[in-house]
N, C-alpha and C. Protein backbone atom coordinates (compact mmCIF):
# COMPACT_ATOMS: atom_id res chain seq x y z
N UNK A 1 69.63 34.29 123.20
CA UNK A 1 70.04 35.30 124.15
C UNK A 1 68.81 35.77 124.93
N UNK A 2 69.16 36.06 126.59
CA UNK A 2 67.99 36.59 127.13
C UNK A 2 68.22 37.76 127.00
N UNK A 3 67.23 38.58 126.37
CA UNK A 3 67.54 40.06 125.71
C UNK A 3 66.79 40.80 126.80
N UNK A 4 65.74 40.18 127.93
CA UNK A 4 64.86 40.81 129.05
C UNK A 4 66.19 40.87 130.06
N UNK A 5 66.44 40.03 130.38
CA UNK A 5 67.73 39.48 131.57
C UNK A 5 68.91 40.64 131.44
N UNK A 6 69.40 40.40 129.89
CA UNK A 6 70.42 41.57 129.86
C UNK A 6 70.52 42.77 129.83
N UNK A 7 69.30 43.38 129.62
CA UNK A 7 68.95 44.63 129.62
C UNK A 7 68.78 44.78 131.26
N UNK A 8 68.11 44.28 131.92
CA UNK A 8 68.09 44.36 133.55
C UNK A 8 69.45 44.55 134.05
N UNK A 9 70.40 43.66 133.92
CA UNK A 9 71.79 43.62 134.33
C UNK A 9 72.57 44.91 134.10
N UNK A 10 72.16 45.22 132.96
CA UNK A 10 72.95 47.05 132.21
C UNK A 10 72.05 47.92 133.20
N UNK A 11 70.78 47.75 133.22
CA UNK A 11 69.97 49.29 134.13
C UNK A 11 70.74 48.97 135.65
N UNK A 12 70.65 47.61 135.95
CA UNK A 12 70.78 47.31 137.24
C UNK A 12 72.78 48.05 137.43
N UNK A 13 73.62 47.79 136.86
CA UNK A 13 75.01 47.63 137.00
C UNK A 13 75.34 49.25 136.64
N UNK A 14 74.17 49.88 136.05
CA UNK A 14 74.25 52.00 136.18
C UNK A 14 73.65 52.27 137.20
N UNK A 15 73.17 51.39 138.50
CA UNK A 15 71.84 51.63 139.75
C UNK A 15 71.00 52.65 139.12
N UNK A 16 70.19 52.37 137.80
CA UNK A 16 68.94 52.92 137.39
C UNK A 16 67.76 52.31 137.84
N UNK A 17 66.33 53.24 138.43
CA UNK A 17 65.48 52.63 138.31
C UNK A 17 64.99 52.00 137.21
N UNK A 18 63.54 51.26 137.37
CA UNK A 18 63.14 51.23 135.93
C UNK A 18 62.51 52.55 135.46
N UNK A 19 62.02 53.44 136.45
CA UNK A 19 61.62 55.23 136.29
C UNK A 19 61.90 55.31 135.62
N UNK A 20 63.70 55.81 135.89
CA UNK A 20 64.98 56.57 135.60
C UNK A 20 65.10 56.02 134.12
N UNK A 21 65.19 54.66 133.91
CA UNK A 21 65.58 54.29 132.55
C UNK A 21 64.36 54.35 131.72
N UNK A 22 62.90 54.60 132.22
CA UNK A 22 61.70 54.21 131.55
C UNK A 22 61.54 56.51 131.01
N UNK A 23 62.19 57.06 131.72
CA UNK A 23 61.81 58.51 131.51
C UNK A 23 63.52 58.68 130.65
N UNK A 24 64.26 58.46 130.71
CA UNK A 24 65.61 58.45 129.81
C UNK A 24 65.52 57.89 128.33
N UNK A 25 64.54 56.71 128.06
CA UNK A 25 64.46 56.46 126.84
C UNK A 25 63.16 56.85 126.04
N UNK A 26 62.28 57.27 127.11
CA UNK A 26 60.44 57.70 126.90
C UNK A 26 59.72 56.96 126.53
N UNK A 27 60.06 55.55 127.27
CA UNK A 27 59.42 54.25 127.33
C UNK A 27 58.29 54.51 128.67
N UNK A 28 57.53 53.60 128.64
CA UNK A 28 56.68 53.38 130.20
C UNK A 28 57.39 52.06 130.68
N UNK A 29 57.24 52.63 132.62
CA UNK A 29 57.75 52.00 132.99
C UNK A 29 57.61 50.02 133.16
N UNK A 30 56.13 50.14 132.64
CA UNK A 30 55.33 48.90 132.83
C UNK A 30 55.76 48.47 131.84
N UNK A 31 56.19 48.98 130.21
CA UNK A 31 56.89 48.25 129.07
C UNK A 31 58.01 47.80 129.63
N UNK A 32 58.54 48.63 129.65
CA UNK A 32 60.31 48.36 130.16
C UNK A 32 59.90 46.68 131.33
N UNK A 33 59.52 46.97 132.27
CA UNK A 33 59.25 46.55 132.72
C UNK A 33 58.79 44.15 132.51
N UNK A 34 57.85 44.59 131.45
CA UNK A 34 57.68 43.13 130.85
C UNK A 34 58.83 42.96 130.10
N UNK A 35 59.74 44.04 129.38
CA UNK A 35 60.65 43.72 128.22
C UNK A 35 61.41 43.15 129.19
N UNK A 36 61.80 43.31 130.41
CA UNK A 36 63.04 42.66 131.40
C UNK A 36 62.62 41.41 131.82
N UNK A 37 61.38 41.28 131.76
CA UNK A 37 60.59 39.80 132.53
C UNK A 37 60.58 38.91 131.20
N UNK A 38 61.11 39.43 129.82
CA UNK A 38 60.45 38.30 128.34
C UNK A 38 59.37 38.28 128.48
N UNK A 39 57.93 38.99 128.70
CA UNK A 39 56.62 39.10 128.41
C UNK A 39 56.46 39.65 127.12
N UNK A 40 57.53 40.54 126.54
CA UNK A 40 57.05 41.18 125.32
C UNK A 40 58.44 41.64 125.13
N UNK A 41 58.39 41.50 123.43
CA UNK A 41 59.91 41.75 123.27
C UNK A 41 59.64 43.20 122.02
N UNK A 42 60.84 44.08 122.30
CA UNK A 42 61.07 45.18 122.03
C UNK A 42 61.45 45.34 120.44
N UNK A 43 60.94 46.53 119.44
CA UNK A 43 61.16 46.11 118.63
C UNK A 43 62.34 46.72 118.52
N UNK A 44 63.50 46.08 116.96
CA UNK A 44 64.84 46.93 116.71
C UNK A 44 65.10 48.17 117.34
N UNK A 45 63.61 48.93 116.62
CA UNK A 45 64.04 50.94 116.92
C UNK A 45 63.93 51.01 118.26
N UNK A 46 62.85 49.81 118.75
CA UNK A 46 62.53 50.71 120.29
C UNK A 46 64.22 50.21 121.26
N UNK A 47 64.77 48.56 120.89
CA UNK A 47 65.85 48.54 121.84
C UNK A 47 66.64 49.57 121.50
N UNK A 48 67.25 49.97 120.32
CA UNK A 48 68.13 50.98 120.07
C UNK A 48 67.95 51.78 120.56
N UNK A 49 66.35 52.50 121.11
CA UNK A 49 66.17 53.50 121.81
C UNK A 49 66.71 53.24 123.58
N UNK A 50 66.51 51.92 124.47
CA UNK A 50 66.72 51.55 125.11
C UNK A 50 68.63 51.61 125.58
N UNK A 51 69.03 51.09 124.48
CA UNK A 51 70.31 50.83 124.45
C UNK A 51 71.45 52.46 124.72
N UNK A 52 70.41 52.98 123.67
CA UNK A 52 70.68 54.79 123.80
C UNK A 52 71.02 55.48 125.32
N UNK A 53 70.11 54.74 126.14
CA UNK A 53 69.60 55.37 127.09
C UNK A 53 70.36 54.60 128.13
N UNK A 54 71.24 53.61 127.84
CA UNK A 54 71.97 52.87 128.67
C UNK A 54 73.13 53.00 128.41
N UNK A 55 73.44 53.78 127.20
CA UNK A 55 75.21 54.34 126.79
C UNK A 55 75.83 53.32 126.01
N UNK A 56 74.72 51.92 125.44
CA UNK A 56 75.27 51.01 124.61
C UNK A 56 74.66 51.27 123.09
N UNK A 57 74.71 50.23 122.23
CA UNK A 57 74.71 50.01 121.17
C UNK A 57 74.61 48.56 120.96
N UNK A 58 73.26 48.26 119.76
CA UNK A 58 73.59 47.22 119.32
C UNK A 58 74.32 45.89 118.87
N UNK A 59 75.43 46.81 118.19
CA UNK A 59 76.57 46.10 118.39
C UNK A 59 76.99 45.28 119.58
N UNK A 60 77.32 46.31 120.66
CA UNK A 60 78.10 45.96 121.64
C UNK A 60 77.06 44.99 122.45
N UNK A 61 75.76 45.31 122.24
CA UNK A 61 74.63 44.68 122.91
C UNK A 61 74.72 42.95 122.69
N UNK A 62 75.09 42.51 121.11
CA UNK A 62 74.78 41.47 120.37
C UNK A 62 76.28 40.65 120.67
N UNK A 63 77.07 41.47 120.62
CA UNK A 63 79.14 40.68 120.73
C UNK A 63 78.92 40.23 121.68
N UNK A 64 79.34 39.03 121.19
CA UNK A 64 79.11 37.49 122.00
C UNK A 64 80.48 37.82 122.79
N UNK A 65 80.69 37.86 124.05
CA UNK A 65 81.87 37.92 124.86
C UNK A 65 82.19 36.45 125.12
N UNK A 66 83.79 36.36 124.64
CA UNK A 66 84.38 35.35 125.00
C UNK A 66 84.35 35.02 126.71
N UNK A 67 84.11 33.72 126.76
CA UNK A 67 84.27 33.22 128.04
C UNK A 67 85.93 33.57 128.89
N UNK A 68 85.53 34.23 129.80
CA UNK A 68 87.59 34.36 130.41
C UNK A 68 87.31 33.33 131.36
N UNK A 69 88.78 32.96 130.95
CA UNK A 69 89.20 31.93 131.61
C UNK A 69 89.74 32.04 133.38
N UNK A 70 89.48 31.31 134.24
CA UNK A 70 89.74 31.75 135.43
C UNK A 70 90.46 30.64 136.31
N UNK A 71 90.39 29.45 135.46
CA UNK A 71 91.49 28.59 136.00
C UNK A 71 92.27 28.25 135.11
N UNK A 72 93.86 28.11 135.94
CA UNK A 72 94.81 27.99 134.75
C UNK A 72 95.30 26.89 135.09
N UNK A 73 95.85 25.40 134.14
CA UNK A 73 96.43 24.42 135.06
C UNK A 73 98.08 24.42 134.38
N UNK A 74 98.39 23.65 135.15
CA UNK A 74 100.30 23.56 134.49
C UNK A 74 99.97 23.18 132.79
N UNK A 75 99.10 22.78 132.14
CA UNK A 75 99.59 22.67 130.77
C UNK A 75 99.68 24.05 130.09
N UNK A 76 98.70 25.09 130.94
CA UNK A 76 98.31 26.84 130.52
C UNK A 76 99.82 27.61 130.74
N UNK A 77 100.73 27.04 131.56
CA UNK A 77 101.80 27.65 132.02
C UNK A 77 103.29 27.58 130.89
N UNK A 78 104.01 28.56 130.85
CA UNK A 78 105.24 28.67 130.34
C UNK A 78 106.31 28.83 131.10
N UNK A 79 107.61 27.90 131.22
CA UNK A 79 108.39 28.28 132.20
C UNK A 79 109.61 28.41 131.42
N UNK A 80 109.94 29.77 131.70
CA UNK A 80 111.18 30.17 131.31
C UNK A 80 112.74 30.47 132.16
N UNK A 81 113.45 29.00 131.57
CA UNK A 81 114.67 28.34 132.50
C UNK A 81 115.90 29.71 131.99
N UNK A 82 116.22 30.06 132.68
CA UNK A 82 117.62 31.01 132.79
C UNK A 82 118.89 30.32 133.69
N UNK A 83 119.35 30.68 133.94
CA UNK A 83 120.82 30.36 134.15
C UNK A 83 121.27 29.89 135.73
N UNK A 84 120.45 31.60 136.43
CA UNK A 84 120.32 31.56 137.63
C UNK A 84 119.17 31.32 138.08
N UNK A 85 118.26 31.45 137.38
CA UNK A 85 116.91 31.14 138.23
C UNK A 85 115.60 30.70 136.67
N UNK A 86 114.41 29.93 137.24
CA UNK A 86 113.17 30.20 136.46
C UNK A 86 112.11 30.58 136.80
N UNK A 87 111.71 31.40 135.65
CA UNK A 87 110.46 31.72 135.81
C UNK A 87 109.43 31.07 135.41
N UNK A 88 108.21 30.68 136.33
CA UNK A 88 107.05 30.15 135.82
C UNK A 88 106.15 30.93 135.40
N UNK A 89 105.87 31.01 133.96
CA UNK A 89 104.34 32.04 133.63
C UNK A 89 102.92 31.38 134.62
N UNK A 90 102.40 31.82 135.55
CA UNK A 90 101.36 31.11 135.77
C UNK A 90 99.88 31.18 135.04
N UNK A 91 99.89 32.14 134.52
CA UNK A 91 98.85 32.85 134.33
C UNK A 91 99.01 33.51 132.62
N UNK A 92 98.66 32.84 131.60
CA UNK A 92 98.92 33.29 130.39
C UNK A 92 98.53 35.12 130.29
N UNK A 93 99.14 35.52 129.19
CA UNK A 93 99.25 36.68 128.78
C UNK A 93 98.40 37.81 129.83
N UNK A 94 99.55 37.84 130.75
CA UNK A 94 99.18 38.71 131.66
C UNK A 94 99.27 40.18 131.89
N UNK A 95 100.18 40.13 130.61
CA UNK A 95 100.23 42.05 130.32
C UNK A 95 99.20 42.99 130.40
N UNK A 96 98.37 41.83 129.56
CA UNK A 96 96.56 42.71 129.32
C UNK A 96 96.01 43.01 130.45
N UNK A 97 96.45 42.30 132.01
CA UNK A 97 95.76 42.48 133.02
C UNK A 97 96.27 43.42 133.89
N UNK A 98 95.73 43.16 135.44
CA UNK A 98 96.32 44.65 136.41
C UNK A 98 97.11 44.38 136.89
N UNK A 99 97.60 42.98 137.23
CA UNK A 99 98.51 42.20 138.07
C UNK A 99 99.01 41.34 137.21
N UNK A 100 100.46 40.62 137.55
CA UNK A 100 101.07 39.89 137.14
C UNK A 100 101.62 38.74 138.15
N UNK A 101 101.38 37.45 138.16
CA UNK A 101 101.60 36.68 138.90
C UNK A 101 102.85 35.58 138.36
N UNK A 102 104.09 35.66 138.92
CA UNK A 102 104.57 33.97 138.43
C UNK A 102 105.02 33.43 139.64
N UNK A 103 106.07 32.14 139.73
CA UNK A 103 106.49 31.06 140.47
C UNK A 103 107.86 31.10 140.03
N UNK A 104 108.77 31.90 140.77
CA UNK A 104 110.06 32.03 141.20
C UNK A 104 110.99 30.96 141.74
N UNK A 105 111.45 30.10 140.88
CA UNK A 105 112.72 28.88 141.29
C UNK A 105 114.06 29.98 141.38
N UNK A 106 114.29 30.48 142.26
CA UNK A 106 115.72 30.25 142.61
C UNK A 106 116.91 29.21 143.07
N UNK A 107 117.75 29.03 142.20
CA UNK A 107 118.69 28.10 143.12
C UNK A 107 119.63 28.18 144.19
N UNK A 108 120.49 27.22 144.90
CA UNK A 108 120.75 27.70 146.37
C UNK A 108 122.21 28.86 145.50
N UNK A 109 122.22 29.80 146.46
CA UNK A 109 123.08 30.62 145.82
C UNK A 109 123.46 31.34 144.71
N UNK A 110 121.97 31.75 144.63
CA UNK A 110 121.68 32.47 143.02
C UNK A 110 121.24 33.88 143.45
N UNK A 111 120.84 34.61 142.52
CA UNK A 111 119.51 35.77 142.94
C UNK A 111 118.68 36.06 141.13
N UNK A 112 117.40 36.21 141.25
CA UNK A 112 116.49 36.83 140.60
C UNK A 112 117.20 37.79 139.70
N UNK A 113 116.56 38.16 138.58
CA UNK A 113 116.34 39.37 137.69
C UNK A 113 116.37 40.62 138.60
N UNK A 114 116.81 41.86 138.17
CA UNK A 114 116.70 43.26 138.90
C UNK A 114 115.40 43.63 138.11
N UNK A 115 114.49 44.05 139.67
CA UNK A 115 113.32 44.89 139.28
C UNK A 115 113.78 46.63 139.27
N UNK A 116 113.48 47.32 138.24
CA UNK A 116 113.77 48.43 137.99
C UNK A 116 112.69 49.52 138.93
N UNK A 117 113.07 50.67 139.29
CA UNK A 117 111.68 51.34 139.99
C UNK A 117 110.86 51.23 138.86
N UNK A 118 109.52 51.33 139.36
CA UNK A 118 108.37 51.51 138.68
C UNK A 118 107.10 51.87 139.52
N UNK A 119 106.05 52.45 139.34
CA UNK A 119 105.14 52.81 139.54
C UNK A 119 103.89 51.47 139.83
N UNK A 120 104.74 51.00 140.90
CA UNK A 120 103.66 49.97 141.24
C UNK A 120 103.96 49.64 142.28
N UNK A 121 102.98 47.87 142.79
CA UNK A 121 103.55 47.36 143.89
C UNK A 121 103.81 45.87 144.14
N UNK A 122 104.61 45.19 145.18
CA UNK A 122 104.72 44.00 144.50
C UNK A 122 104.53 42.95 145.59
N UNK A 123 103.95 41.79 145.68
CA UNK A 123 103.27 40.77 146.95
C UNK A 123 104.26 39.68 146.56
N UNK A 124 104.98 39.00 147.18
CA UNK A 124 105.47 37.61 147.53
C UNK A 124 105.20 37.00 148.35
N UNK A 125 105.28 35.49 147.82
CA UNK A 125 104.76 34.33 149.17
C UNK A 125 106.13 33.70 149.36
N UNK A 126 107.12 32.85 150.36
CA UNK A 126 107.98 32.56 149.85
C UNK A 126 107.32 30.98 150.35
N UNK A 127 107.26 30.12 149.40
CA UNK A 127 106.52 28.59 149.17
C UNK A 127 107.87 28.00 149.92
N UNK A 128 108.91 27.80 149.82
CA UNK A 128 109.79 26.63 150.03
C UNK A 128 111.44 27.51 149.76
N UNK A 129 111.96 26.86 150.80
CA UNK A 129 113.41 27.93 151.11
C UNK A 129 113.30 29.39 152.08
N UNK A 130 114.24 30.23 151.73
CA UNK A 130 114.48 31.16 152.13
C UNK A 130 114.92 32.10 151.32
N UNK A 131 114.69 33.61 151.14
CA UNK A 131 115.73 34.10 150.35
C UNK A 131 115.86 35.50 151.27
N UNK A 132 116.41 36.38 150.19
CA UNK A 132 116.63 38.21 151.25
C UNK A 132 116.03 38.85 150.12
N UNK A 133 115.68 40.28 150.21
CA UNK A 133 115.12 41.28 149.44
C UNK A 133 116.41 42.05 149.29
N UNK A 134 117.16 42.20 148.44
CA UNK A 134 118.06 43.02 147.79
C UNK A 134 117.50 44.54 147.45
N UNK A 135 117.13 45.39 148.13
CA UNK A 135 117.18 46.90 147.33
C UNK A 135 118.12 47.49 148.05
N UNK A 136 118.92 48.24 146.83
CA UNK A 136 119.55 48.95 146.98
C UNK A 136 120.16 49.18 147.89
N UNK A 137 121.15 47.93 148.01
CA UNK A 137 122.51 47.49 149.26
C UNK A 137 121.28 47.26 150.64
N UNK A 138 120.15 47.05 150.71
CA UNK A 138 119.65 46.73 152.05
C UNK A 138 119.19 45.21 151.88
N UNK A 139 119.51 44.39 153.03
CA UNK A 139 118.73 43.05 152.82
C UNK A 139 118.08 42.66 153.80
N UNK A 140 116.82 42.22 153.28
CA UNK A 140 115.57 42.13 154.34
C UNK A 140 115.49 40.30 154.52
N UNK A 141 115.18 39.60 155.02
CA UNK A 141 115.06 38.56 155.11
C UNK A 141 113.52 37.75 154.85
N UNK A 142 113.52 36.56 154.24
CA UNK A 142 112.07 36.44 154.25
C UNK A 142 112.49 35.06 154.20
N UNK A 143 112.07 34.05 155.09
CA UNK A 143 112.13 32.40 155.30
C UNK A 143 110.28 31.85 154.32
N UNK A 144 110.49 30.74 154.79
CA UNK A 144 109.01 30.09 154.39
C UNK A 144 108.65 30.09 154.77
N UNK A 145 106.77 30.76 154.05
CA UNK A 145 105.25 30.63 154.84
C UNK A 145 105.41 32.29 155.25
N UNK A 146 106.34 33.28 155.15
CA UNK A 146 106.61 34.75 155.36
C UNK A 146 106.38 35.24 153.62
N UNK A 147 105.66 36.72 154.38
CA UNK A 147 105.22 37.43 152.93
C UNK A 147 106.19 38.78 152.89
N UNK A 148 106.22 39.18 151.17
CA UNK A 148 106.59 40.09 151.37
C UNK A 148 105.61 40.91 150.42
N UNK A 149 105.45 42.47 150.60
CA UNK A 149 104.79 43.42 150.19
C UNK A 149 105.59 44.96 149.94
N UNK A 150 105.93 45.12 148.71
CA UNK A 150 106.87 46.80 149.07
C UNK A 150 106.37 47.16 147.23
N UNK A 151 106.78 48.29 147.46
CA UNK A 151 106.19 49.71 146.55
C UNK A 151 107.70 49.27 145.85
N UNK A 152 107.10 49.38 144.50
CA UNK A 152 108.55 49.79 143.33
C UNK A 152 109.12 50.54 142.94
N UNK A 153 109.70 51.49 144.05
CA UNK A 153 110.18 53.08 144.24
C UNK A 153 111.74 52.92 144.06
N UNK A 154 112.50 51.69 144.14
CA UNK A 154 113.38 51.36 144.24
C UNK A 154 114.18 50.04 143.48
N UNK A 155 115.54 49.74 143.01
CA UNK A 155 116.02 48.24 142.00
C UNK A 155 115.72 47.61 143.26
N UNK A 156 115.35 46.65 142.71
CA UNK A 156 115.30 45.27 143.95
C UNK A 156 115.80 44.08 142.89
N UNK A 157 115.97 42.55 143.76
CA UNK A 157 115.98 41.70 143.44
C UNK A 157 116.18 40.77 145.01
N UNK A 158 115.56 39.57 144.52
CA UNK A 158 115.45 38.40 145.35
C UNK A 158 116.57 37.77 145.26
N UNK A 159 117.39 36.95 146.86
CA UNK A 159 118.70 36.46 146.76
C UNK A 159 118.72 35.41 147.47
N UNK A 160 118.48 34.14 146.66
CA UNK A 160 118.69 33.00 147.56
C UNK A 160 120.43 32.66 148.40
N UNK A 161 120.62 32.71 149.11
CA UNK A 161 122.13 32.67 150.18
C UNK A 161 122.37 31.23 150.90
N UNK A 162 120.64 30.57 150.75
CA UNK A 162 120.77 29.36 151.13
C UNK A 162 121.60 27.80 150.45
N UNK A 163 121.52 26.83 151.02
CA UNK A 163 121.79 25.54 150.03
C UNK A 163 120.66 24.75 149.42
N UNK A 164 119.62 25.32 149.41
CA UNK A 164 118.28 24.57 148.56
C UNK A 164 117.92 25.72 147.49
N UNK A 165 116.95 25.00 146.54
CA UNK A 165 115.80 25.92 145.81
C UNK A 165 115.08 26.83 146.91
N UNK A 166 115.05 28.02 146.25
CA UNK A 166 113.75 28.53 146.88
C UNK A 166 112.88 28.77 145.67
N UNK A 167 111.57 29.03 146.26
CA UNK A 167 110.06 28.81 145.27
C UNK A 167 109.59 30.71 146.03
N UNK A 168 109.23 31.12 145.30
CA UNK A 168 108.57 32.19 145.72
C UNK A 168 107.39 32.19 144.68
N UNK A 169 106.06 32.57 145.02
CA UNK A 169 104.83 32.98 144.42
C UNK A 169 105.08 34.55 144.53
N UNK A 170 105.28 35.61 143.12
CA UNK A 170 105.48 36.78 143.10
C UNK A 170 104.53 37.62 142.26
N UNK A 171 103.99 38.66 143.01
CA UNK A 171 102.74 39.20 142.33
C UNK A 171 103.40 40.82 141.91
N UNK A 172 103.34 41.45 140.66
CA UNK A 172 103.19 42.74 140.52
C UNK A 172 101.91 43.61 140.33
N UNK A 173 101.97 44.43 140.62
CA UNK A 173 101.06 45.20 139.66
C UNK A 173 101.62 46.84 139.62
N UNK A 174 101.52 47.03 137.94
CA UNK A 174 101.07 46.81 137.14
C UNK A 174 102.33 45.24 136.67
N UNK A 175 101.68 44.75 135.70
CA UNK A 175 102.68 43.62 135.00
C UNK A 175 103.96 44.21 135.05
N UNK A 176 104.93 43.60 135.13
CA UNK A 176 106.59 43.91 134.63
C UNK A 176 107.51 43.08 134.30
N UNK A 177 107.04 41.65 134.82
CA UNK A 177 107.94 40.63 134.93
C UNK A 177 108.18 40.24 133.12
């Protein structure tokens, strides 16, 4: 581990000088200083003192963070076939995150799941087909290569009316799907 490198990244990511962090832990700034370059490495008490002064801990200093994953390919995906329509998971366990993304197969003359109000907001692409935005007795229209964007203040659901699949790319946030 670069223990100079990562300590820079923590002062740097609070916009501390090396001053600020060299008078916060009652280090000099010229120590601090080589300890960030690997010229001289810090002992236990003194990083703990360092770490103090950066709002971390050893611990948290040393936990090896799992690599996140940032590409997902179709083997990462779960698609869950329903009756009237499927859903594609694109994006594994997306609860944990801020957004929720899947891939909406409607068939010709079907409609989507009812989204309940909620305290969020929600982005569609529509990939292939056509469908309408169902809230609450109003229907909005959205063809292919057209986006849609609306607040979850209201039940909605997506209504294919056409004679093909439609594909929609559908984003929430927070998760709900």
């Amino acid at each position: 581990m670069d223990i100079g490198h990562r300590l820079k990244q923590m002062r740097i990511r609070q916009s501390l000088t090396l001053e600020e962090l060299a008078s916060r832990s009652e280090l000099s700034k010229g120590f601090l200083s080589q300890v960030e370059r690997n010229i001289t490495s810090p002992s236990i008490a003194t990083l703990i003192d360092i770490l103090e002064a950066l709002g971390s801990s050893l611990s948290e200093f040393f936990r090896e963070e799992k690599e996140e994953q940032v590409v997902f390919r179709k083997s990462d995906f779960f698609v869950d076939e329903r009756d009237d329509y499927a859903v594609h998971w694109i994006v594994p366990n997306t609860q944990k995150n801020e957004m929720e993304p899947i891939l909406l197969e409607i068939p010709a003359k079907s409609r989507s799941f009812s989204v309940a109000p909620h305290n969020g907001e929600e982005f569609g692409y529509v990939l292939d087909g056509a469908i309408s935005i169902d809230r609450d007795g109003k229907t909005t229209p959205v063809r292919k290569g057209e986006t849609f964007y609306l607040k979850g203040r209201e039940d909605h659901a997506l209504v294919n009316n056409g004679n093909k699949t439609a594909k929609v790319l559908w984003v929430s946030t927070p998760p709900i799907f």
